[in-house]
C-alpha atoms as a PDB file:
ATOM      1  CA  UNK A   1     116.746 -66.342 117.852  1.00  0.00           C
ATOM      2  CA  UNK A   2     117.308 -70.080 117.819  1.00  0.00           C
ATOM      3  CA  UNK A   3     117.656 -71.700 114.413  1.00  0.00           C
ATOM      4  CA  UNK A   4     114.988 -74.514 115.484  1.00  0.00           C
ATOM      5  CA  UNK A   5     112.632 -72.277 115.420  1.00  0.00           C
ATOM      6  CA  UNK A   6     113.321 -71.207 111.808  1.00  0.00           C
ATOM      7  CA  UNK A   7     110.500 -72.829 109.810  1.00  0.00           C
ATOM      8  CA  UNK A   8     108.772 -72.201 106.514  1.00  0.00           C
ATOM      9  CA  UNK A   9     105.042 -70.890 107.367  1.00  0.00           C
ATOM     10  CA  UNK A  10     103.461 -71.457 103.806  1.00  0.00           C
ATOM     11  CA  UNK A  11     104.929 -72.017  99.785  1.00  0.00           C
ATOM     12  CA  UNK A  12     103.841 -71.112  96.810  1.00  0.00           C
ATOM     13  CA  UNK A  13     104.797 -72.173  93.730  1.00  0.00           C
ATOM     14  CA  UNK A  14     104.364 -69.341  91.069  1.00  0.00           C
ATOM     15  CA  UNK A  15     105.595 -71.244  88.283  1.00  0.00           C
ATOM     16  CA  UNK A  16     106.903 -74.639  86.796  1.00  0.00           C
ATOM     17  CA  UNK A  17     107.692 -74.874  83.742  1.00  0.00           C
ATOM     18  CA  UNK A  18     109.074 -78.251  82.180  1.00  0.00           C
ATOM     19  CA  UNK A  19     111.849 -78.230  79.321  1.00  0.00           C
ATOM     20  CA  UNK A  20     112.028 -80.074  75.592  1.00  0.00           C
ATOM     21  CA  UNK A  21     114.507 -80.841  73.839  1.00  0.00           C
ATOM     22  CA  UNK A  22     114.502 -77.614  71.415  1.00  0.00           C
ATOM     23  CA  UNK A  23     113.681 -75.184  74.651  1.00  0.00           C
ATOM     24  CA  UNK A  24     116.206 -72.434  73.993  1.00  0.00           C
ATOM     25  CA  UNK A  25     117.721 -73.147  77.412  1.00  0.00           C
ATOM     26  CA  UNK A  26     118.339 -76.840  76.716  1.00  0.00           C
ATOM     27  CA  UNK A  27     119.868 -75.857  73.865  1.00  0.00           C
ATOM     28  CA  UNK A  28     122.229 -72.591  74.591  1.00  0.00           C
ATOM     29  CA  UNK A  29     123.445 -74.774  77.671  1.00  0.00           C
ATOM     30  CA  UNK A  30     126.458 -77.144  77.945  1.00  0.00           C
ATOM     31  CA  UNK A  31     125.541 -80.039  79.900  1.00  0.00           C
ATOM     32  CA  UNK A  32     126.273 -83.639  80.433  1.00  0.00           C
ATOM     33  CA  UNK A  33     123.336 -85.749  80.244  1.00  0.00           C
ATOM     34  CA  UNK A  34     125.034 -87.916  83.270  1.00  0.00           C
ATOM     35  CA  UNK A  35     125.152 -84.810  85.231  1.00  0.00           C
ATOM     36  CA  UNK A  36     122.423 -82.170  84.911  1.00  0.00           C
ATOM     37  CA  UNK A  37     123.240 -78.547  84.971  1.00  0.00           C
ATOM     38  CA  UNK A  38     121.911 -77.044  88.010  1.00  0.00           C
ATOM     39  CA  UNK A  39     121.531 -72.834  89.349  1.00  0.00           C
ATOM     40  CA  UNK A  40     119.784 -70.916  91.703  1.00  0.00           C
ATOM     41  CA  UNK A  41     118.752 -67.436  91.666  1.00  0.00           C
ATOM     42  CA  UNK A  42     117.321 -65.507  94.971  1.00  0.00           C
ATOM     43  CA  UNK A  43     115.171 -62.632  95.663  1.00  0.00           C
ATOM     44  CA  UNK A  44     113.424 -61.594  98.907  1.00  0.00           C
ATOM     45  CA  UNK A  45     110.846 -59.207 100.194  1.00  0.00           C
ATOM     46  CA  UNK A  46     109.936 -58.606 104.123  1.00  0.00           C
ATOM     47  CA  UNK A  47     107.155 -56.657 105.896  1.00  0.00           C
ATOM     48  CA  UNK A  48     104.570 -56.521 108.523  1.00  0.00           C
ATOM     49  CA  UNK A  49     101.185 -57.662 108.087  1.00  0.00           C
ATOM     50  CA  UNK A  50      97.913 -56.116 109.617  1.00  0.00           C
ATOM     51  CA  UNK A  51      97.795 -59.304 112.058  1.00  0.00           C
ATOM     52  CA  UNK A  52     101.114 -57.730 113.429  1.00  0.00           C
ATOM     53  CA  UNK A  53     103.305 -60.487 112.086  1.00  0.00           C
ATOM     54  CA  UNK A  54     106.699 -60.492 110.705  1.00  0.00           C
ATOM     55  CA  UNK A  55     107.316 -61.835 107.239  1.00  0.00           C
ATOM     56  CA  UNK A  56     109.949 -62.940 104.869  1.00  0.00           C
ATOM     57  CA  UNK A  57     109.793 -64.159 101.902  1.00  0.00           C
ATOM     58  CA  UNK A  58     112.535 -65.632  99.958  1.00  0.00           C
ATOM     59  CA  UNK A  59     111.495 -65.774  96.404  1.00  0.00           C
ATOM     60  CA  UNK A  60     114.019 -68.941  94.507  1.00  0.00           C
ATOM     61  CA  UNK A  61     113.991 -69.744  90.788  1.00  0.00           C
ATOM     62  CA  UNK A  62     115.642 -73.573  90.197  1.00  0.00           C
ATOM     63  CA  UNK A  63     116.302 -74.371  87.151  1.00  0.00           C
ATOM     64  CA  UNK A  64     117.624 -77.717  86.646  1.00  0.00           C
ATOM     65  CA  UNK A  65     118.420 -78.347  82.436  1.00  0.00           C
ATOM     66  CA  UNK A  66     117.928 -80.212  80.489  1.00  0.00           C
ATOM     67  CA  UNK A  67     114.391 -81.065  82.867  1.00  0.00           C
ATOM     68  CA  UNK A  68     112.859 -77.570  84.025  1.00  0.00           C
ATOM     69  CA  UNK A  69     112.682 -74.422  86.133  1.00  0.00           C
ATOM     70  CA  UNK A  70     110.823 -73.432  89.277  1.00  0.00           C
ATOM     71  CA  UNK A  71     109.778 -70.742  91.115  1.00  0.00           C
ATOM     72  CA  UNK A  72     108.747 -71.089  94.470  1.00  0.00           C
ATOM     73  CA  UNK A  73     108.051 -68.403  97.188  1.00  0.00           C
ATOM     74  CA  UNK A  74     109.006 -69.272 100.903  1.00  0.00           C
ATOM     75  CA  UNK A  75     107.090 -67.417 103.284  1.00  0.00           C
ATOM     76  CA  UNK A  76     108.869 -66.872 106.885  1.00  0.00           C
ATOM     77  CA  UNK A  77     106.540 -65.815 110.082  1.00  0.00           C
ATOM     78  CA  UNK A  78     107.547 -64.517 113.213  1.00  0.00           C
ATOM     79  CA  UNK A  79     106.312 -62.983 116.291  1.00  0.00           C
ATOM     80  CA  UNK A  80     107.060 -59.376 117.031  1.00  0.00           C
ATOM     81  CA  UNK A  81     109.525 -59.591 119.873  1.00  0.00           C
ATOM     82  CA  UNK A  82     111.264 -55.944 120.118  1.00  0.00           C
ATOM     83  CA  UNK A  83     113.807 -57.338 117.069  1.00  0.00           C
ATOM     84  CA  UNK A  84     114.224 -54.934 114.710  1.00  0.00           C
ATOM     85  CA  UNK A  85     114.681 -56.208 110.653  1.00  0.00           C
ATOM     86  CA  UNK A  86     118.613 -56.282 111.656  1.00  0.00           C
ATOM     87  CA  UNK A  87     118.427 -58.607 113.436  1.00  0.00           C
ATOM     88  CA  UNK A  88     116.835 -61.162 110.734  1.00  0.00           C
ATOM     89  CA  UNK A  89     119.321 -60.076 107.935  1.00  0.00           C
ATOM     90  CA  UNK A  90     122.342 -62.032 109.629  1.00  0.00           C
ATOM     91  CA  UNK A  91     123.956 -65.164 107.790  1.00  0.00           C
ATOM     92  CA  UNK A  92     123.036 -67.024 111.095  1.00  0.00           C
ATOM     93  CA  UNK A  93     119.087 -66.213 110.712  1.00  0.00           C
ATOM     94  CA  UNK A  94     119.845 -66.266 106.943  1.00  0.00           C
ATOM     95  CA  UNK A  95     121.826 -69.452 105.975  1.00  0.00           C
ATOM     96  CA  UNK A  96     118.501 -71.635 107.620  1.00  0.00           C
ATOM     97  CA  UNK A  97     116.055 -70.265 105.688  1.00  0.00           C
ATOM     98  CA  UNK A  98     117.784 -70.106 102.735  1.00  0.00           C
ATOM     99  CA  UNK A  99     118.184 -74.054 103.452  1.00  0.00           C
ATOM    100  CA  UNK A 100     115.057 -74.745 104.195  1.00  0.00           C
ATOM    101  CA  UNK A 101     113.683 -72.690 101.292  1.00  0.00           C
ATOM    102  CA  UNK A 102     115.973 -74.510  98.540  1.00  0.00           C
ATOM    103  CA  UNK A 103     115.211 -78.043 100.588  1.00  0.00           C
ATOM    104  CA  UNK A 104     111.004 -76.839  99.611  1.00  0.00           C
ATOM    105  CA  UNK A 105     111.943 -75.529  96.118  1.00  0.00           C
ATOM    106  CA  UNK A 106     113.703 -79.556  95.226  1.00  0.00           C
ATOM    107  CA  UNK A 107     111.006 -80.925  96.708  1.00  0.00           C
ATOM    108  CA  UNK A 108     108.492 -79.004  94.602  1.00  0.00           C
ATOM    109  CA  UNK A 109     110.814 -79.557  91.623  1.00  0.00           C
ATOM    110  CA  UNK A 110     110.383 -83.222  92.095  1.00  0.00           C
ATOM    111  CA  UNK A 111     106.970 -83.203  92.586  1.00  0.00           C
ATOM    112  CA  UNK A 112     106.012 -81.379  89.532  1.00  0.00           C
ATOM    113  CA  UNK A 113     108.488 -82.918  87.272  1.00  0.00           C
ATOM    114  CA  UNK A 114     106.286 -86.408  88.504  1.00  0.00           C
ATOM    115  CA  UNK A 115     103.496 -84.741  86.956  1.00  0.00           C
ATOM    116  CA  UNK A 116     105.010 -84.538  83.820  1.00  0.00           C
ATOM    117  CA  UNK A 117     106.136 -87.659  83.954  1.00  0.00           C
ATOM    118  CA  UNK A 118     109.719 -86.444  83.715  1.00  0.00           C
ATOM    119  CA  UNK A 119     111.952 -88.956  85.233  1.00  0.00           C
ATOM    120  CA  UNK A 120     114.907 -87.057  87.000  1.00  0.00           C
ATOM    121  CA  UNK A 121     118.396 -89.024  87.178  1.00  0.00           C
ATOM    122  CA  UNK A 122     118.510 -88.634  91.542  1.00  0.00           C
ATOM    123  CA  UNK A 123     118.188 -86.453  94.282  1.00  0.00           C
ATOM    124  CA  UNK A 124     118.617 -82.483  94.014  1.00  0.00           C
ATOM    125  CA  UNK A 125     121.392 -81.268  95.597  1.00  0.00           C
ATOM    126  CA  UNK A 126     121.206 -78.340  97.969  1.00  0.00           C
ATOM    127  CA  UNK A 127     125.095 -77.370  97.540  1.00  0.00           C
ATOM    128  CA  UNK A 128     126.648 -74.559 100.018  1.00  0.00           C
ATOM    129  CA  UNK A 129     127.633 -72.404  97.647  1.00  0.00           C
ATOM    130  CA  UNK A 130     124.189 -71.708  96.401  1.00  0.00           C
ATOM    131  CA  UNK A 131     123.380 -70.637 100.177  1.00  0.00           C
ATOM    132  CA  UNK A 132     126.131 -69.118 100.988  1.00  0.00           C
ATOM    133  CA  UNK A 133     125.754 -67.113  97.234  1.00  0.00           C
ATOM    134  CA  UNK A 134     122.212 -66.344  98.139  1.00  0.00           C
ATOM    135  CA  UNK A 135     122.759 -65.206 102.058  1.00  0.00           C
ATOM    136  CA  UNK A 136     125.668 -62.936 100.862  1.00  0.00           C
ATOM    137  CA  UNK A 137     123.356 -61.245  97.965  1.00  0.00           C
ATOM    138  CA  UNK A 138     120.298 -61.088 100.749  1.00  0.00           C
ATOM    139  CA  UNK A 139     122.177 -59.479 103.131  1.00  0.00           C
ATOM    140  CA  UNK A 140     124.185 -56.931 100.589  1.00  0.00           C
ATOM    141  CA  UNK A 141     120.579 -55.787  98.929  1.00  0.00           C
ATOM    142  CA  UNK A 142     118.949 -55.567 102.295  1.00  0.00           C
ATOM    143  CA  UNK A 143     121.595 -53.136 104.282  1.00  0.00           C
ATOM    144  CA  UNK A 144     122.966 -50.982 101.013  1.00  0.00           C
ATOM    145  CA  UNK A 145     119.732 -50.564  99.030  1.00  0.00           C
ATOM    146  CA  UNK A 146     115.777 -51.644 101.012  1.00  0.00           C
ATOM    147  CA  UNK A 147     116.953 -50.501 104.747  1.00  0.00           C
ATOM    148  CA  UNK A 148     118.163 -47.007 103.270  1.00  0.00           C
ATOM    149  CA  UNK A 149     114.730 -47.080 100.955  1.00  0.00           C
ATOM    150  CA  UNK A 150     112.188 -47.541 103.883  1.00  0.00           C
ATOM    151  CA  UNK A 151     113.790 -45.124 106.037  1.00  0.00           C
ATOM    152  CA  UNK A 152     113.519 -42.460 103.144  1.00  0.00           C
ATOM    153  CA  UNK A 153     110.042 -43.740 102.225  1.00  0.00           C
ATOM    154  CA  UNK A 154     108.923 -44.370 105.900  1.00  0.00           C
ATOM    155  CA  UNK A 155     105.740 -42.275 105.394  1.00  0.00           C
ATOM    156  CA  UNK A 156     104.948 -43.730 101.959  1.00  0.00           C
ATOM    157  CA  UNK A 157     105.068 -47.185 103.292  1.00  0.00           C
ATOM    158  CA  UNK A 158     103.565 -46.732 106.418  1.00  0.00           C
ATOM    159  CA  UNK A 159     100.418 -44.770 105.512  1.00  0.00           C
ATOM    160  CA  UNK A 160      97.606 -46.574 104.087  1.00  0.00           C
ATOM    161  CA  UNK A 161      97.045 -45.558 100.250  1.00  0.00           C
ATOM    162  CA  UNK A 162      94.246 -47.706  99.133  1.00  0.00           C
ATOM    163  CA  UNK A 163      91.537 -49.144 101.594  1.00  0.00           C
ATOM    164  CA  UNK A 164      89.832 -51.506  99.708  1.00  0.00           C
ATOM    165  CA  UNK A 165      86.464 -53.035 100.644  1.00  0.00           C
ATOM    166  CA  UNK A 166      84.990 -56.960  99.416  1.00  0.00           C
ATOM    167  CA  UNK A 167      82.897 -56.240  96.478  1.00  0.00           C
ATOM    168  CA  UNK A 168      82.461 -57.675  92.892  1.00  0.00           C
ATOM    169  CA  UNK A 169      84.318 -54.599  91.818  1.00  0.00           C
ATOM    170  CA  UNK A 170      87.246 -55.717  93.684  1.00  0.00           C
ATOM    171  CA  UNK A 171      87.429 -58.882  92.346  1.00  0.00           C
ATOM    172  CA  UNK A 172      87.094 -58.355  88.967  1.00  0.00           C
ATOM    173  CA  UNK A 173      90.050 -55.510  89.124  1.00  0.00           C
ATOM    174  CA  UNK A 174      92.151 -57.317  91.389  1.00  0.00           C
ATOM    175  CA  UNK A 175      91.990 -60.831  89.550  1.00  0.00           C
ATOM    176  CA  UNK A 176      91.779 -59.648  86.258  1.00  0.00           C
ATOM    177  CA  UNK A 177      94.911 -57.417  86.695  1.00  0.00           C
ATOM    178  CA  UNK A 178      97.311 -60.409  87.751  1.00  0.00           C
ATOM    179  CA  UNK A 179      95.689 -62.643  85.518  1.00  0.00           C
ATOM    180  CA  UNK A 180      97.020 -60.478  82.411  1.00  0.00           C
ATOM    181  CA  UNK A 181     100.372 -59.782  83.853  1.00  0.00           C
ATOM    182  CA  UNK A 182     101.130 -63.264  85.354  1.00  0.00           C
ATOM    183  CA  UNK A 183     100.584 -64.417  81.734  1.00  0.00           C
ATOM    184  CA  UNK A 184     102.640 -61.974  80.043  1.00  0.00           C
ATOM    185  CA  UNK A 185     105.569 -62.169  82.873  1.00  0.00           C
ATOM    186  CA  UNK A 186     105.194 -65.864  83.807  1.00  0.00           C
ATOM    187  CA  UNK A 187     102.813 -68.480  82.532  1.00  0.00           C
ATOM    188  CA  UNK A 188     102.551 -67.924  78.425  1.00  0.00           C
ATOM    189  CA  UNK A 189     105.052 -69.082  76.055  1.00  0.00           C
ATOM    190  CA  UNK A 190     104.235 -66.633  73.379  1.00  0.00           C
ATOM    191  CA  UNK A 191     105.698 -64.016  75.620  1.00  0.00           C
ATOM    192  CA  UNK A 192     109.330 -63.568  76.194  1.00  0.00           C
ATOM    193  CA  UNK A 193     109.088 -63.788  79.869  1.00  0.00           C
ATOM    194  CA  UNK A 194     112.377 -63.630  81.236  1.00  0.00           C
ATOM    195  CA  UNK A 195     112.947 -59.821  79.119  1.00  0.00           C
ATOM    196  CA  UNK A 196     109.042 -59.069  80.225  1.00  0.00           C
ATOM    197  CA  UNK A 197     110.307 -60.109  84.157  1.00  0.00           C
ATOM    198  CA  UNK A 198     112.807 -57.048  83.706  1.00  0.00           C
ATOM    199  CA  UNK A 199     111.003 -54.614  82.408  1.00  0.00           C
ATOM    200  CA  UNK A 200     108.293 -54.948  84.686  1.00  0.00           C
ATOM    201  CA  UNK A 201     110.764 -54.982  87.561  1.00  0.00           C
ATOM    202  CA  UNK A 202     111.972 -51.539  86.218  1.00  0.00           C
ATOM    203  CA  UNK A 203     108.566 -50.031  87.437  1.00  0.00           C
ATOM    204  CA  UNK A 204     107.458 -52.819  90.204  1.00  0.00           C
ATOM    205  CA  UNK A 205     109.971 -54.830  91.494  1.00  0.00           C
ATOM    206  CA  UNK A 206     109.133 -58.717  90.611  1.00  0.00           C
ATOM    207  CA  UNK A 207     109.721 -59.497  94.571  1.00  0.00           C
ATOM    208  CA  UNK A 208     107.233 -56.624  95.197  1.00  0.00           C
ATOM    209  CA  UNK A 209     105.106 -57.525  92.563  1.00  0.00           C
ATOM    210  CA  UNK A 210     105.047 -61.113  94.404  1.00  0.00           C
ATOM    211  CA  UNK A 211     104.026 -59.685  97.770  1.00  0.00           C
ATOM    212  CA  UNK A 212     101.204 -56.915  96.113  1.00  0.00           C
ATOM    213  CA  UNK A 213      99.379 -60.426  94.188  1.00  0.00           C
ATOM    214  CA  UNK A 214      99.644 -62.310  96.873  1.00  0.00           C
ATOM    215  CA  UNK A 215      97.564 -59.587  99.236  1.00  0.00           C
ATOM    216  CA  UNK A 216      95.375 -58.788  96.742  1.00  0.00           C
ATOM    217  CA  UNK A 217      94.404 -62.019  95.746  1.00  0.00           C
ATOM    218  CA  UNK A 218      93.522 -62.029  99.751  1.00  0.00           C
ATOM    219  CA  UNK A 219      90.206 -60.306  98.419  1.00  0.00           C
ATOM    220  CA  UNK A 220      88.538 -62.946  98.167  1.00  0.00           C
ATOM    221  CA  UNK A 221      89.465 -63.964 102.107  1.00  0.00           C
ATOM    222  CA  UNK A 222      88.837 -59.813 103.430  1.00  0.00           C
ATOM    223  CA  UNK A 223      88.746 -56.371 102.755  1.00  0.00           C
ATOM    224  CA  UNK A 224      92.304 -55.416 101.367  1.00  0.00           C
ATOM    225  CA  UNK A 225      94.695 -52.432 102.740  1.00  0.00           C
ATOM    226  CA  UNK A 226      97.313 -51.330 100.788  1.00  0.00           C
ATOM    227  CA  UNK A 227     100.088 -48.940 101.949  1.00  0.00           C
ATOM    228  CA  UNK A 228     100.661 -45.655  99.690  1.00  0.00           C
ATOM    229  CA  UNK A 229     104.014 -47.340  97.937  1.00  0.00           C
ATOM    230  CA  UNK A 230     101.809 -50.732  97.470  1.00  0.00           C
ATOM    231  CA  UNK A 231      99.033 -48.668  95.781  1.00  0.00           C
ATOM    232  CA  UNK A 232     101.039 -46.910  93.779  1.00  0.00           C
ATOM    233  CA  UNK A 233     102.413 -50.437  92.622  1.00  0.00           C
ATOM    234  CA  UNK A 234      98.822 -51.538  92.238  1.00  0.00           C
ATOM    235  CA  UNK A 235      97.519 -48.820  90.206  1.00  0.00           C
ATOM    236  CA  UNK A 236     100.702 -49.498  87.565  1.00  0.00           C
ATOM    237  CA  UNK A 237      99.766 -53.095  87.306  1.00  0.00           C
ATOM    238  CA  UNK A 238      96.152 -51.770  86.738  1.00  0.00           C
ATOM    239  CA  UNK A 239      97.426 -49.329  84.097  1.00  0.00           C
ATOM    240  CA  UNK A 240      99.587 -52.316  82.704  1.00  0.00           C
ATOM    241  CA  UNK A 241      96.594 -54.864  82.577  1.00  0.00           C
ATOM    242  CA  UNK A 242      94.295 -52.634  80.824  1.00  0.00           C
ATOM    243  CA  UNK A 243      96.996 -51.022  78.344  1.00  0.00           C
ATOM    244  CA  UNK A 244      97.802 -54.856  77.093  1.00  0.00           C
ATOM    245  CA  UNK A 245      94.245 -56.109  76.515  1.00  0.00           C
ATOM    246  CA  UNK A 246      93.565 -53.162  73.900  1.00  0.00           C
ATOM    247  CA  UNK A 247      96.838 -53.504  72.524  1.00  0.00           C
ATOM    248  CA  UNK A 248      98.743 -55.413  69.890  1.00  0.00           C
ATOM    249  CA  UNK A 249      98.713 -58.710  71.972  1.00  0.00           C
ATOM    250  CA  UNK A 250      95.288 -58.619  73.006  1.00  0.00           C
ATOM    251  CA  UNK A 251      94.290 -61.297  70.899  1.00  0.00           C
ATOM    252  CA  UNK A 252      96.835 -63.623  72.919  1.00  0.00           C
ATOM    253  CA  UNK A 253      95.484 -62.376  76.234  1.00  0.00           C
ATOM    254  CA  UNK A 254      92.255 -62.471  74.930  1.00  0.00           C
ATOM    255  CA  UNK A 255      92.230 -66.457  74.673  1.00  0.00           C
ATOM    256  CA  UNK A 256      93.470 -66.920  77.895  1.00  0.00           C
ATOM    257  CA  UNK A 257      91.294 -64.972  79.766  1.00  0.00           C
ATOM    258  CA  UNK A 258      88.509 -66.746  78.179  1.00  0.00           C
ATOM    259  CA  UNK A 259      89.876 -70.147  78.848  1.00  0.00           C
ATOM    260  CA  UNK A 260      90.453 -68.379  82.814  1.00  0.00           C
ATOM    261  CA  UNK A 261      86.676 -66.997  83.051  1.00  0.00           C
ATOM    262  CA  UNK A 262      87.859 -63.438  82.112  1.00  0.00           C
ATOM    263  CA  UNK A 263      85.073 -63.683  79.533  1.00  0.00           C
ATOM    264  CA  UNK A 264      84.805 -60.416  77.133  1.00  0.00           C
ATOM    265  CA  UNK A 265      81.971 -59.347  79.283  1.00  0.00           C
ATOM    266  CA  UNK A 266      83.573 -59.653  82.015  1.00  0.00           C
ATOM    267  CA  UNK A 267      86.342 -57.916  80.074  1.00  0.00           C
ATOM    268  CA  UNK A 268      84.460 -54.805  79.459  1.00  0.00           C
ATOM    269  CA  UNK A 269      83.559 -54.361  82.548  1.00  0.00           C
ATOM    270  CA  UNK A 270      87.582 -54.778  84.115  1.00  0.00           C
ATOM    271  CA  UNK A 271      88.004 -51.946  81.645  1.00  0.00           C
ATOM    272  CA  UNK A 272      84.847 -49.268  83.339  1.00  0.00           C
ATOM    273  CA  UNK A 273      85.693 -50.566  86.933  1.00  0.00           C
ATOM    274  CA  UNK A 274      89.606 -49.449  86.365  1.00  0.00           C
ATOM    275  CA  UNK A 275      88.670 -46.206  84.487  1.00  0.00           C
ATOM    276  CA  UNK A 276      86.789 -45.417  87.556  1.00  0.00           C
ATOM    277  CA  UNK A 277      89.923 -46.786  89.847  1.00  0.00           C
ATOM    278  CA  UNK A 278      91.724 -43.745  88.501  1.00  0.00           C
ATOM    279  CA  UNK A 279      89.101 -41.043  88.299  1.00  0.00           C
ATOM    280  CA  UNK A 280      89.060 -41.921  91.578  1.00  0.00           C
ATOM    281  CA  UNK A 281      92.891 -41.491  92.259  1.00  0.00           C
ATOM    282  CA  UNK A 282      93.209 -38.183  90.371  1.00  0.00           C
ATOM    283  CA  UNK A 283      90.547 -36.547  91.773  1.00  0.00           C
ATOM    284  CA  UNK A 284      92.311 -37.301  95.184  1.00  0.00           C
ATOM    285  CA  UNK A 285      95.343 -34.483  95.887  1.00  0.00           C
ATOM    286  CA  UNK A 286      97.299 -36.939  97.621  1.00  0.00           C
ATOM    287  CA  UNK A 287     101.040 -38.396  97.388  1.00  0.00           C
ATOM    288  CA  UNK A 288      99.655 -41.196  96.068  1.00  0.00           C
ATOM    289  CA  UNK A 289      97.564 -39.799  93.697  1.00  0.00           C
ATOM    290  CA  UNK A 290     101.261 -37.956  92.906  1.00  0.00           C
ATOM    291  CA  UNK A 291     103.317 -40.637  92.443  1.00  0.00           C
ATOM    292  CA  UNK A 292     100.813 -42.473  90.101  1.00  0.00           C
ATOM    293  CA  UNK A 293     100.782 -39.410  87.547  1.00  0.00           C
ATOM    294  CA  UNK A 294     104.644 -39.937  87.952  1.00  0.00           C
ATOM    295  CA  UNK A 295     104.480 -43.075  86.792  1.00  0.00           C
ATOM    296  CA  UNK A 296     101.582 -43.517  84.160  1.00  0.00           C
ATOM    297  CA  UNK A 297     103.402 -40.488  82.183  1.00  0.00           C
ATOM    298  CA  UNK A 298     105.871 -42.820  80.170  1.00  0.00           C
ATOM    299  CA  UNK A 299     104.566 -46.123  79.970  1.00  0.00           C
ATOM    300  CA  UNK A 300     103.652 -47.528  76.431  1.00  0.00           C
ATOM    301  CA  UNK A 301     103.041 -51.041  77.668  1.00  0.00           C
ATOM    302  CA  UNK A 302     102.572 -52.780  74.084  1.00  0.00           C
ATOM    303  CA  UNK A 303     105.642 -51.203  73.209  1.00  0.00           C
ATOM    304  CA  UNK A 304     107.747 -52.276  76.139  1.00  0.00           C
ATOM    305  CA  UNK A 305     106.720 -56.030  76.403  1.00  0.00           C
ATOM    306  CA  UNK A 306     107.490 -58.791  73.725  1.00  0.00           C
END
């Protein structure tokens, strides 16, 4: 594979959020004014889509104090050739989209931070050890923990799970479910988001939670299908959504969803449409239907989020 041919397909930011003076990371950090702190963190996700396409996706959080933090998917495409996913994870293949994908995340930094009409002091730097940090961790996750994972879950990822057709049911489950959680994981400052980011990963991995929104938020676009692992994920997030609107914090999701056009109406009916999502499920003898009673057995929502 030639490294020219390495380019980013589509971004996505999936958060900004700009600092103040008193924002508990301006203030726990020790920085010079003349010379902004700056770190990256990477995640990453990969599969192939109905259309028979290879993806990536490097997921990058910049945070740059005392200005802000970003989070910015990079999506990779490529053609299946007869490559297997081995032959992606090198530091060759690696080290030039991790480039490329911190190049898009400063650029998006920028951009937003002109928005705000915060005035950085220069140019973002894209240093090598940040790449090389991010490559290393990539290819370490990928061969020790997700190759070893799909080849012991080949039939759970590779069977469809949940087949689901365009409809106004769809919509309201789909949207309303990643409305609540994107709120209570990313967007709302009355959540602690960074501890909410963990404990959601314990249950749906934030890089697979990234890839599951993104195709179901595809809805709107075309039917959506949904392996038996990715429905599994799904039906959590459901089970999440509608455990935190009748819970403690509902009155904070409550005004948010009404600002979004989540009306209580529209509410009450999220709540009938998902009840019947998992009649649905348990009446079906399935692995699917197995692993979801696995996992809805010991989640208090309310009490794990804060």
């Amino acid at each position: 594979m030639k490294n020219d041919t390495i380019q980013i397909a589509r971004s996505t930011i999936l958060w900004f959020e700009a600092y103040h003076p008193n924002h508990p990371e301006v203030l726990l950090a020790d920085y010079d004014p003349d010379k902004p702190n700056l770190d990256v963190a990477g995640d990453f996700d990969y599969e192939i889509t109905d259309n028979n396409l290879r993806h990536i996706y490097l997921d990058l959080e910049t945070i740059i104090v005392p200005y802000g933090a970003i989070f910015v998917r990079s999506d990779f495409e490529f053609e299946l050739n007869g490559d297997t996913w081995d032959d992606y994870f090198t530091r060759d293949v690696l080290y030039r989209m991790v480039k490329l994908s911190l190049e898009e995340s400063a650029d998006a930094f920028k951009e937003a931070c002109e928005e705000e009409q915060i005035t950085l002091p220069g140019d973002i730097p894209v240093p090598d050890k940040f790449i090389n940090s991010i490559c290393e961790n990539v290819i370490d996750l990928y061969f020790n923990i997700f190759k070893p994972y799909d080849l012991a879950n080949a039939e759970l990822t590779n069977t469809i799970g949940f087949d689901c057709p365009q409809c106004n049911a769809a919509f309201i489950t789909m949207q309303g479910t990643f409305l609540v959680i994107d709120e209570i994981i990313y967007h709302n400052p009355l959540f602690n988001r960074k501890y909410n980011q963990q404990v959601l990963g314990n249950y749906v991995p934030i890089m697979k939670y990234n890839t599951l929104r993104a195709k179901c938020m595809d809805i709107v676009k075309h039917p959506v299908k949904l392996s038996s692992y990715n429905a599994i994920l799904f039906y959590t997030c459901v089970d999440c959504a509608m455990q935190m609107l009748l819970g403690d914090k509902s009155d904070i999701l409550a005004k948010v969803c009404d600002a979004k056009g989540m009306t209580s109406e529209i509410r009450s009916l999220f709540f009938r449409l998902a009840t019947d999502l998992f009649d649905a499920v348990y009446k079906n003898p399935d692995q699917t239907q197995t692993g979801m009673a696995d996992q809805r057995q010991m989640h208090d929502w309310n009490a794990l989020f804060k």
